[in-house]
N, C-alpha and C. Protein backbone atom coordinates (compact mmCIF):
# COMPACT_ATOMS: atom_id res chain seq x y z
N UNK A 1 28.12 -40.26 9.34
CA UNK A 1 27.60 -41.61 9.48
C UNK A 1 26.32 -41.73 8.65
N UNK A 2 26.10 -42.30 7.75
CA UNK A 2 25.07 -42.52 6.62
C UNK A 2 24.19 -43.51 7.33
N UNK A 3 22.52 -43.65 7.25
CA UNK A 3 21.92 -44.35 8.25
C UNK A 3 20.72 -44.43 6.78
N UNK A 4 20.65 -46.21 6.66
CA UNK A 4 19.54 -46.62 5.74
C UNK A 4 18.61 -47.07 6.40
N UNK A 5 17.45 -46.59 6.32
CA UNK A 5 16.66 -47.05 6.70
C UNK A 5 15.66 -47.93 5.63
N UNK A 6 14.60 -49.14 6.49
CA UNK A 6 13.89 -49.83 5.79
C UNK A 6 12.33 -49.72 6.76
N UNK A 7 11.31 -49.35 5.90
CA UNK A 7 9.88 -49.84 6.60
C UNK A 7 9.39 -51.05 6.16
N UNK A 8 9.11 -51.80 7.36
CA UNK A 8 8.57 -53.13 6.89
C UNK A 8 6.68 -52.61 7.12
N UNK A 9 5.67 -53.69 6.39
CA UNK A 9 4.81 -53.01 6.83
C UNK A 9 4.10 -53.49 7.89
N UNK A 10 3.09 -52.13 8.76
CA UNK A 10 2.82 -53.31 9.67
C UNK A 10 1.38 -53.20 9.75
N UNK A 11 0.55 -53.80 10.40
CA UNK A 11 -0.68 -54.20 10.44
C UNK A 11 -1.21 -53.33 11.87
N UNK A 12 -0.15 -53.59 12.98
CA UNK A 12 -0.92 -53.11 14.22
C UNK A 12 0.13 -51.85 14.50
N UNK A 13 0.41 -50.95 13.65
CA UNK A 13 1.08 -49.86 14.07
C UNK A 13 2.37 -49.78 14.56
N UNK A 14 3.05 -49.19 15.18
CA UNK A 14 4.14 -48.28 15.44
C UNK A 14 5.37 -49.76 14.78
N UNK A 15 6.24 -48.89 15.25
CA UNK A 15 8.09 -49.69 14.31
C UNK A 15 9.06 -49.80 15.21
N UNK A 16 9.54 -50.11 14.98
CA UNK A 16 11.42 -50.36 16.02
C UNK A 16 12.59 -50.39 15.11
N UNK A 17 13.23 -49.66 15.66
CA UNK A 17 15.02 -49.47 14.90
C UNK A 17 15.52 -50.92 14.88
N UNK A 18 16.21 -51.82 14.22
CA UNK A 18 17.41 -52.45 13.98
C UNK A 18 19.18 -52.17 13.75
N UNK A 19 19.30 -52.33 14.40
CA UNK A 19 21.42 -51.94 13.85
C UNK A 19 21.38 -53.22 13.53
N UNK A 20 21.43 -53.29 11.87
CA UNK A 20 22.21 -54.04 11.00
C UNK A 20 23.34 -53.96 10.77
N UNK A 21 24.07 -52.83 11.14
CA UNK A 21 25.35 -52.54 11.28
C UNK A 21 25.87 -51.51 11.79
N UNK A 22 26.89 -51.71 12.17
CA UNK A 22 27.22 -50.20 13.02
C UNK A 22 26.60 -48.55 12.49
N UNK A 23 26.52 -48.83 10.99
CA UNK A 23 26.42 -47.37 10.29
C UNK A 23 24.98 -47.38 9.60
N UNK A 24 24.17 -48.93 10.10
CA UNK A 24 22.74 -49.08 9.22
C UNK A 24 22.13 -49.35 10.46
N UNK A 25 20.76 -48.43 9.98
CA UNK A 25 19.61 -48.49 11.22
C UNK A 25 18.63 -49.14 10.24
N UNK A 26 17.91 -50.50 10.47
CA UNK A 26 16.40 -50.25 9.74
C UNK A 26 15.11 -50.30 11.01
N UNK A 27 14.51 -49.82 10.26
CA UNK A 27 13.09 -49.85 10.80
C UNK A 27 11.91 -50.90 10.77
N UNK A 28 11.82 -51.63 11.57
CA UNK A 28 11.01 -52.30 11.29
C UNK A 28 9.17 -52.19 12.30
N UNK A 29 8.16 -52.63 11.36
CA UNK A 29 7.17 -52.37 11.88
C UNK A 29 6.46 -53.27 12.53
N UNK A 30 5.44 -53.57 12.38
CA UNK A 30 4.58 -54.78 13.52
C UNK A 30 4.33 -54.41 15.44
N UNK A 31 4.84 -53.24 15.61
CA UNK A 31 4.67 -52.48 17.03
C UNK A 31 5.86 -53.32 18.05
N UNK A 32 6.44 -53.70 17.45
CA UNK A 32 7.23 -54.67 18.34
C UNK A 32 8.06 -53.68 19.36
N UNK A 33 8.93 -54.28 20.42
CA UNK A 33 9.50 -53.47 21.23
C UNK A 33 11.24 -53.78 20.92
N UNK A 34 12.07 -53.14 21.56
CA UNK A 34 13.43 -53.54 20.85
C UNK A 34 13.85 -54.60 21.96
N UNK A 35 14.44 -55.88 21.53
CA UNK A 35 14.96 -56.70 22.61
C UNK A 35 16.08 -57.08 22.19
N UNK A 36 17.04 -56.25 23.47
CA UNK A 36 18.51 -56.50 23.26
C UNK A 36 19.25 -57.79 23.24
N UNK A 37 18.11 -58.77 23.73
CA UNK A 37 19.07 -60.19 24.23
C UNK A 37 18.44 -61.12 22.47
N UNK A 38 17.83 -60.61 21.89
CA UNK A 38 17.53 -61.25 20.16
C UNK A 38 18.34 -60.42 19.25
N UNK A 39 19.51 -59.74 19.40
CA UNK A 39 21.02 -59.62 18.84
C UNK A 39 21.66 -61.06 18.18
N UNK A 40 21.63 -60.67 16.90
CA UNK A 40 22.83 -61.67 16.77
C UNK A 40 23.95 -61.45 17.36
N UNK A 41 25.03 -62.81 17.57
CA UNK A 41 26.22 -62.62 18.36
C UNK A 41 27.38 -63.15 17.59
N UNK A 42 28.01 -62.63 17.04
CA UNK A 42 29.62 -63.97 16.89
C UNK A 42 30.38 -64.37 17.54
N UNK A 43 30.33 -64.06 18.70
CA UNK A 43 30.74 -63.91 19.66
C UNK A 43 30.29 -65.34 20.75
N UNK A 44 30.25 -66.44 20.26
CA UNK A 44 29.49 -67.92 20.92
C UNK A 44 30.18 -68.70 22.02
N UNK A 45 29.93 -68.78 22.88
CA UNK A 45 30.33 -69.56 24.14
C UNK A 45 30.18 -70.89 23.69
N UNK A 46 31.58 -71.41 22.42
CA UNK A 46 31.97 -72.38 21.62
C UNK A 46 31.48 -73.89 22.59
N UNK A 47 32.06 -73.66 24.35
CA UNK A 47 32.17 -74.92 24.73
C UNK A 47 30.63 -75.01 25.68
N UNK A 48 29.93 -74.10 25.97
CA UNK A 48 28.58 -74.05 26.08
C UNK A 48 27.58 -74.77 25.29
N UNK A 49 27.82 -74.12 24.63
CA UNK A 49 27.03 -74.86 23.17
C UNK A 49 27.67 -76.17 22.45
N UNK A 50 28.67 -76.04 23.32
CA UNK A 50 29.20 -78.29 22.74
C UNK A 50 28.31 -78.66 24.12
N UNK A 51 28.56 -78.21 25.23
CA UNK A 51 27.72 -79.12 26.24
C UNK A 51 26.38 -79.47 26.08
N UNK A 52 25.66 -78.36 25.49
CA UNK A 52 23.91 -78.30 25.47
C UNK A 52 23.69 -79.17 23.87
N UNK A 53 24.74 -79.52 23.60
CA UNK A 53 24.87 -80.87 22.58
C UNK A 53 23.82 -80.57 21.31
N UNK A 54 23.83 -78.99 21.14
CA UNK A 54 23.58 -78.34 19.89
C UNK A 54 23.95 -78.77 18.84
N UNK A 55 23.43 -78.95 18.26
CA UNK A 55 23.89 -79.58 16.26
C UNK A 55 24.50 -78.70 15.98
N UNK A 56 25.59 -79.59 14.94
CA UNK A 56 26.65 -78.10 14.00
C UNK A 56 25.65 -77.28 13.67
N UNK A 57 24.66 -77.58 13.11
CA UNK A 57 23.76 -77.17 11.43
C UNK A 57 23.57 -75.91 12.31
N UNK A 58 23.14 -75.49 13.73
CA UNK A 58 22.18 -74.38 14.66
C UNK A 58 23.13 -73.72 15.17
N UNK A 59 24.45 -74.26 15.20
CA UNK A 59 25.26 -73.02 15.60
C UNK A 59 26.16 -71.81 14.86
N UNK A 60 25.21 -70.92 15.14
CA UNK A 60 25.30 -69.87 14.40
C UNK A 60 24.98 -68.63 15.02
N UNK A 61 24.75 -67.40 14.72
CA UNK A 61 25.62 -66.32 15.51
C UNK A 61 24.01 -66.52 16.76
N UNK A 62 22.68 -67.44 16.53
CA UNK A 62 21.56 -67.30 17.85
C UNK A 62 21.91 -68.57 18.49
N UNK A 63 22.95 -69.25 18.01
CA UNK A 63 22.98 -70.40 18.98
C UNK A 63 22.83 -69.98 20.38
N UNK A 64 23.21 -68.88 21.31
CA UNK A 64 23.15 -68.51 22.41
C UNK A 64 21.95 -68.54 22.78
N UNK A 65 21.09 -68.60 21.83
CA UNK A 65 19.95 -68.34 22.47
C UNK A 65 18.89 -70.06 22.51
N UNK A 66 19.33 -70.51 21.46
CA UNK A 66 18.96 -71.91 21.79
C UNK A 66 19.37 -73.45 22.66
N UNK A 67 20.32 -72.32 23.52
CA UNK A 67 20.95 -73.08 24.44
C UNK A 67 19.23 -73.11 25.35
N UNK A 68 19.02 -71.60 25.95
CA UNK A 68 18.24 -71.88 27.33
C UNK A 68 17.01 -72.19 26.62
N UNK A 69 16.31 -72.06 25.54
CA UNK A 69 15.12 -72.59 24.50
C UNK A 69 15.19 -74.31 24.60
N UNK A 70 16.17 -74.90 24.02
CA UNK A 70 16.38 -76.48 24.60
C UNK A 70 16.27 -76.91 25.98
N UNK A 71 16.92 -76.23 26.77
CA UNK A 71 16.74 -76.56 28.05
C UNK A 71 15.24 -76.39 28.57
N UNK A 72 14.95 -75.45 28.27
CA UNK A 72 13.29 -75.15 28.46
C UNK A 72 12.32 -76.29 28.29
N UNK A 73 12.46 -76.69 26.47
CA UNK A 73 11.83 -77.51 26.12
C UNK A 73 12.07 -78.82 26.76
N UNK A 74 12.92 -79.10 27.43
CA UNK A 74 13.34 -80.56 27.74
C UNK A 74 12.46 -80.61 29.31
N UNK A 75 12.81 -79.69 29.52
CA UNK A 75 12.06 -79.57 31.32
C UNK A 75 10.33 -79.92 31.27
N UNK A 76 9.91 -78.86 30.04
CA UNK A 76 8.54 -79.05 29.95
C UNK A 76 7.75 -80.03 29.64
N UNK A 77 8.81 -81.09 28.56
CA UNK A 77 8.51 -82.25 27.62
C UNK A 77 7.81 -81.43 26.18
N UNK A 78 8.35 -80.69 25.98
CA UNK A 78 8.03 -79.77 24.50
C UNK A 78 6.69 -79.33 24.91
N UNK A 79 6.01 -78.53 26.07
CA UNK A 79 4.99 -78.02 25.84
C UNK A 79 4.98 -76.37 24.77
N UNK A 80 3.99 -76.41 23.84
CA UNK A 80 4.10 -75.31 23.23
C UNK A 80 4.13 -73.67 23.84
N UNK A 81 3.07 -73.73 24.76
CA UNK A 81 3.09 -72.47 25.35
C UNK A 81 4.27 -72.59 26.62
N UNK A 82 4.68 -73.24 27.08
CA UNK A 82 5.51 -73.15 28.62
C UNK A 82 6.87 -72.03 27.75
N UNK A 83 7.13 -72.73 26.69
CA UNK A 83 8.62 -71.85 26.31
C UNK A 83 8.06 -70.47 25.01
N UNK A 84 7.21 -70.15 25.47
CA UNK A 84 6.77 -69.18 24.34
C UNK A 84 7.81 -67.52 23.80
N UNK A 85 7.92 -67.53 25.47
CA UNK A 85 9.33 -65.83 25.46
C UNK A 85 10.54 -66.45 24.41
N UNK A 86 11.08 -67.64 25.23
CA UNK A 86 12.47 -68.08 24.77
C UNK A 86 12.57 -68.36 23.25
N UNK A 87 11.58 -68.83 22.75
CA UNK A 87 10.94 -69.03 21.53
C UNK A 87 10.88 -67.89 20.11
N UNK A 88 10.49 -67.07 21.40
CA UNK A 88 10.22 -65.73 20.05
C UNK A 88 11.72 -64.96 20.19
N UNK A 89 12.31 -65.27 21.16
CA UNK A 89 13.52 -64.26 21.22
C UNK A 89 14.50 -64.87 20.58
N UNK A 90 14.73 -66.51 20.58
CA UNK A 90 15.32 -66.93 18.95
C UNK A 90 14.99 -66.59 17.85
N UNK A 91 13.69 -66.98 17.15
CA UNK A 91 13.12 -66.33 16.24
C UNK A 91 13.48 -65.07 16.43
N UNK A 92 13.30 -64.10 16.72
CA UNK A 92 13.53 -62.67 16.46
C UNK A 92 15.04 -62.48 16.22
N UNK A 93 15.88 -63.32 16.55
CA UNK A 93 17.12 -62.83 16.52
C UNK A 93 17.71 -64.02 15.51
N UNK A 94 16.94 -64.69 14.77
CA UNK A 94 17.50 -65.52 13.53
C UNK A 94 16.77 -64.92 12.46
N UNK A 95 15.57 -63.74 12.37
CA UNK A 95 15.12 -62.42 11.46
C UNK A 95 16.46 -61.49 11.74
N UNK A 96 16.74 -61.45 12.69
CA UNK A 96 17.84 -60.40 12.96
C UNK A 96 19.13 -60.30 11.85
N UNK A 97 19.37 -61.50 12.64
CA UNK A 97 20.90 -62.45 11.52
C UNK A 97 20.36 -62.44 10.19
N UNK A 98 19.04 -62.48 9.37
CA UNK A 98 18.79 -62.72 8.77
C UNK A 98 18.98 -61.15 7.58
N UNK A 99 18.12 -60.06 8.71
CA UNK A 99 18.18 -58.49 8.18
C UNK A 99 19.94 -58.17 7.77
N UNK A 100 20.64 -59.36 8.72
CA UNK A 100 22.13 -58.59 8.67
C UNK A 100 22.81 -58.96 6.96
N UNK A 101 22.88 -60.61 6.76
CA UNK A 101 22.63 -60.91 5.88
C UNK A 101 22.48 -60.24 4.58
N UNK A 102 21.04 -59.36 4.62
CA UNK A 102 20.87 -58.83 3.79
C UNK A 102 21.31 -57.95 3.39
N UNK A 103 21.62 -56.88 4.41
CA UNK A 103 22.22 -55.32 4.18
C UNK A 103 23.93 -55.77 3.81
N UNK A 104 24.38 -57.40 4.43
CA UNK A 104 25.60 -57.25 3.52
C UNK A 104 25.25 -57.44 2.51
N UNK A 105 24.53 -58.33 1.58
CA UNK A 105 24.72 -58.60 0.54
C UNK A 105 24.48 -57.47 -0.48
N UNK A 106 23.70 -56.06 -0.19
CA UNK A 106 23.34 -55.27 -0.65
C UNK A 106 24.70 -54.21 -0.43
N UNK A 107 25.81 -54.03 0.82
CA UNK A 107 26.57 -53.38 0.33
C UNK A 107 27.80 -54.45 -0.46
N UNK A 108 27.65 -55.34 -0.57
CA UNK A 108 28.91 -55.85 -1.30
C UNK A 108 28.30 -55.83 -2.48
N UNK A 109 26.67 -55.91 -3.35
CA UNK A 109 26.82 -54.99 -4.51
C UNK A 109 26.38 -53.88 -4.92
N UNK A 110 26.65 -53.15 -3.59
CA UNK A 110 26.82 -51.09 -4.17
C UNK A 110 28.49 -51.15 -4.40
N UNK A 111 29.42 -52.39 -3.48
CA UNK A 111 30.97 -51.94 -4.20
C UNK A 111 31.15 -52.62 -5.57
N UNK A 112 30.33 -53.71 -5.81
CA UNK A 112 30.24 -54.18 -6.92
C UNK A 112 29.91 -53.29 -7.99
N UNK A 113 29.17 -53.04 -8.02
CA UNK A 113 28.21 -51.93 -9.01
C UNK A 113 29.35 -50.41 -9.15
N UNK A 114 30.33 -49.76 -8.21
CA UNK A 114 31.06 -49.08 -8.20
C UNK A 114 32.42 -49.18 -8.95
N UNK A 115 32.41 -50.39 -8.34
CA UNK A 115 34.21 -51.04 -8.93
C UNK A 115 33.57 -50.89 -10.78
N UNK A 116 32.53 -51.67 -10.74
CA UNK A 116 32.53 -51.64 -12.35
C UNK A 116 32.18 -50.24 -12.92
N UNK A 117 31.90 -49.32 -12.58
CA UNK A 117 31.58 -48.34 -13.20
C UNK A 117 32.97 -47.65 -13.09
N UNK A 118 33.74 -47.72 -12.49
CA UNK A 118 35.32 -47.49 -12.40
C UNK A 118 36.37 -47.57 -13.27
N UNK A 119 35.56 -48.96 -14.12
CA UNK A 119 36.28 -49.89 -14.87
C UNK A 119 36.44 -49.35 -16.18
């Protein structure tokens, strides 16, 4: 099992693993802690997220998570600090989707870069 790692840098010390993919670990820094529920998902509770009357444009693999983030905000009347957890644990998990993103686009061109040297 081949395991890439990435250091991001950080300012206040220590790092946390990412699975970008089953066979990619990165590392990321900023001291953060690992939070399992800021996973991207493909996996979307399709008719959940029609009820909480989510826009196409947001559903995407954190829509799960901006289900209880909306609901939050609606209860509070958008106070900034009342939804601050629910907040960062979208954010963290649309960086997430975002890290995943990347490591595909980087192995679809190591097969790129292969196939042609093949050629």
């Amino acid at each position: 099992q081949r395991q890439h790692q990435h250091q991001a840098r950080s300012h206040s010390g220590g790092s946390r693993e990412f699975r970008a993919s089953p066979d990619t670990v990165l590392t990321m820094g900023g001291g953060h802690h690992y939070n399992p529920a800021a996973e991207p998902r493909n996996d979307q509770d399709i008719e959940a997220i029609s009820k909480a009357k989510i826009p196409i444009a947001f559903r995407d693999t954190c829509a799960h998570l901006l289900v209880p983030l909306n609901k939050c905000r609606r209860q509070t009347w958008w106070h900034p600090e009342e939804c601050s957890h629910e907040r960062h644990t979208y954010e963290e998990c649309m960086y997430n989707s975002y890290l995943q993103r990347i490591e595909a686009k980087v192995q679809v061109n190591k097969a790129k870069a292969a196939a042609a040297v093949e050629d």
